[in-house]
C-alpha atoms as a PDB file:
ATOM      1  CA  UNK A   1     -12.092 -16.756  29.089  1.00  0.00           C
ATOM      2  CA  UNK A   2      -8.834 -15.640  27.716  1.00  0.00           C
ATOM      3  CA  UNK A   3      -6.463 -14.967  30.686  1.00  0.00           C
ATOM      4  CA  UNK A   4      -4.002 -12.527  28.500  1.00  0.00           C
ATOM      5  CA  UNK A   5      -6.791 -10.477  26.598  1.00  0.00           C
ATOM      6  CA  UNK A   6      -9.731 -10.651  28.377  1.00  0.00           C
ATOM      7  CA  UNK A   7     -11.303 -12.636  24.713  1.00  0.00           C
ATOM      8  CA  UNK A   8     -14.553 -15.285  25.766  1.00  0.00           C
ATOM      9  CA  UNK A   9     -13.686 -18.354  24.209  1.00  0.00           C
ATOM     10  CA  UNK A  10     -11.862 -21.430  24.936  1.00  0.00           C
ATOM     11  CA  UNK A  11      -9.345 -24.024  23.561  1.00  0.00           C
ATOM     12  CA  UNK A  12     -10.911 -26.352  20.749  1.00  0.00           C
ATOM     13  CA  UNK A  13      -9.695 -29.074  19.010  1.00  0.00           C
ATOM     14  CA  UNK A  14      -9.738 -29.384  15.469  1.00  0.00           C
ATOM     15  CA  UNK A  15      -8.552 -32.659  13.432  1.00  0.00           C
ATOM     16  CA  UNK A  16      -6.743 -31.514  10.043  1.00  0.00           C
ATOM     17  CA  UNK A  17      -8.373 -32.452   7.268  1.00  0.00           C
ATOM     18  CA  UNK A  18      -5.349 -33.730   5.604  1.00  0.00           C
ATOM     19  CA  UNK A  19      -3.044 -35.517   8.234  1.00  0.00           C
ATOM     20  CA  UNK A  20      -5.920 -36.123  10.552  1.00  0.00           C
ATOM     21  CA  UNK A  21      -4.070 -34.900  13.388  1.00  0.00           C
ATOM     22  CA  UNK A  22      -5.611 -33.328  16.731  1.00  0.00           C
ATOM     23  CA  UNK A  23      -4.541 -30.019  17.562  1.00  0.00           C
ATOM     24  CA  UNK A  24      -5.997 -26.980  19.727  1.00  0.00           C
ATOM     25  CA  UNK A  25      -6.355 -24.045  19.065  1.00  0.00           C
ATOM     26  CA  UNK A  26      -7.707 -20.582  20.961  1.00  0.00           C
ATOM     27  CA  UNK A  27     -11.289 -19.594  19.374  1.00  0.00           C
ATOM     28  CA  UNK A  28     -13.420 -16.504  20.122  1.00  0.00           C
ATOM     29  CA  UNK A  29     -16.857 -17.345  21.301  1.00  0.00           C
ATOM     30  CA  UNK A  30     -17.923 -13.964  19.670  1.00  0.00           C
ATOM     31  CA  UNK A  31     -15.197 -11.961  17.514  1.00  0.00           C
ATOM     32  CA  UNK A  32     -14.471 -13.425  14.167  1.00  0.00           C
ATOM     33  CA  UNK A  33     -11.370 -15.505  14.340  1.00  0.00           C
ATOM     34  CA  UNK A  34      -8.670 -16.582  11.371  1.00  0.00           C
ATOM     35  CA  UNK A  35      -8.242 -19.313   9.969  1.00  0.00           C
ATOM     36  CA  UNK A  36      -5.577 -21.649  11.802  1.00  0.00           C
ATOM     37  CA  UNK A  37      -2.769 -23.734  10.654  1.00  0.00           C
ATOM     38  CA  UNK A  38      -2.737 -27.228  11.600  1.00  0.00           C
ATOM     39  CA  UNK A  39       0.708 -27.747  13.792  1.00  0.00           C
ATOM     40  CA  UNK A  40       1.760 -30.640  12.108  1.00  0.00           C
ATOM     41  CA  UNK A  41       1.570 -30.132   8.472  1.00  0.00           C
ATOM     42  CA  UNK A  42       0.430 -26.479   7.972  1.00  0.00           C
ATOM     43  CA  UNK A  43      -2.924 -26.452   6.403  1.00  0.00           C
ATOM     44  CA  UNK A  44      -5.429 -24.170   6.963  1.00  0.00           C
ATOM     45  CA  UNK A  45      -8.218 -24.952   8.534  1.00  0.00           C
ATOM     46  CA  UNK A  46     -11.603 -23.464   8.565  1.00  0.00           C
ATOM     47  CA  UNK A  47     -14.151 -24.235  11.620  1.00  0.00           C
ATOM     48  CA  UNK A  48     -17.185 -22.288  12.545  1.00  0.00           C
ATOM     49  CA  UNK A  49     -15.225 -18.883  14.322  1.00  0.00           C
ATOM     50  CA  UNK A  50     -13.277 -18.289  11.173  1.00  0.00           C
ATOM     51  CA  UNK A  51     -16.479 -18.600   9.238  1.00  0.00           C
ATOM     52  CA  UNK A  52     -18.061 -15.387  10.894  1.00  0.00           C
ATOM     53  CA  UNK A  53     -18.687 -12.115   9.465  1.00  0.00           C
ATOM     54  CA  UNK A  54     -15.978  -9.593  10.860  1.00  0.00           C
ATOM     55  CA  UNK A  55     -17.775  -7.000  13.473  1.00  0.00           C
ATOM     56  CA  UNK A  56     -19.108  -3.568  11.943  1.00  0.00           C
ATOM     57  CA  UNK A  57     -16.507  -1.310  12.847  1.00  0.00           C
ATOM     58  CA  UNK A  58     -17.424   1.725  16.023  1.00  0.00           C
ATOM     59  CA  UNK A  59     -19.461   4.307  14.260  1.00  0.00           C
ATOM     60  CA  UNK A  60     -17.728   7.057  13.716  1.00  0.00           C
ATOM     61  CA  UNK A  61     -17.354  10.347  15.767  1.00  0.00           C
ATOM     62  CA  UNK A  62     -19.169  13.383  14.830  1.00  0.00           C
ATOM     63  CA  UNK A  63     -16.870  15.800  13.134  1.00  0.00           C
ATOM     64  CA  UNK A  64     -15.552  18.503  15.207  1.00  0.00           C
ATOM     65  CA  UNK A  65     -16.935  21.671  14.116  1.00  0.00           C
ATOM     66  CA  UNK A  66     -14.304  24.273  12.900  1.00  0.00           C
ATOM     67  CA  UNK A  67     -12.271  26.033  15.065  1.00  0.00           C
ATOM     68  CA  UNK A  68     -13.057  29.795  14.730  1.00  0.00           C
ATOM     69  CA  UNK A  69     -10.629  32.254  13.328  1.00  0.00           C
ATOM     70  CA  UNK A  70      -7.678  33.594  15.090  1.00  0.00           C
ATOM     71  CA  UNK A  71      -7.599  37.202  15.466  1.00  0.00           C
ATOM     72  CA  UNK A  72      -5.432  38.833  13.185  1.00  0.00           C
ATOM     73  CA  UNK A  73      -2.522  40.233  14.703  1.00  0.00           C
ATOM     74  CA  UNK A  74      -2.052  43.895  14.025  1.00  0.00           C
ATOM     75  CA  UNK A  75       0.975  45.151  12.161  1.00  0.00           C
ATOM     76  CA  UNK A  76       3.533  47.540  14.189  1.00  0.00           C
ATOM     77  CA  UNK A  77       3.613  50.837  12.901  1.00  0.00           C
ATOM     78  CA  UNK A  78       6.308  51.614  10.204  1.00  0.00           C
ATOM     79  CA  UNK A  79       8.810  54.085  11.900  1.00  0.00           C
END
């Protein structure tokens, strides 16, 4: 578990495809996660967490019902 965020997930390490380098990276055990750049070289790199479909989003609240209509203020009389 993530000690900053609170995120499941660990550390994994990934060899690049094209240098063939080890690196680590953070991935989500859950959450979708990006794709990460390999330290030495910069390619992207694509493992199973970047893979996943992003979450559904929160449904939506209910909309507030509207507000009822403020009172009309009277006009002073004309003097």
């Amino acid at each position: 578990m993530s000690i900053e965020g609170g995120i499941k997930g660990d550390q994994k390490k990934i060899t690049c495809p094209k240098c063939g380098k080890v690196f680590t990276a953070w991935r989500p055990d859950t959450a979708p996660g990006a794709k990460v750049k390999c330290y030495f070289c910069k390619t992207e790199v694509e493992d199973d967490a970047s893979r996943r479909p992003p979450a559904a989003p929160p449904a939506a609240a209910p909309a507030a019902a509207p507000a009822p209509p403020a009172p009309a203020a009277s006009e002073p009389p004309a003097s």
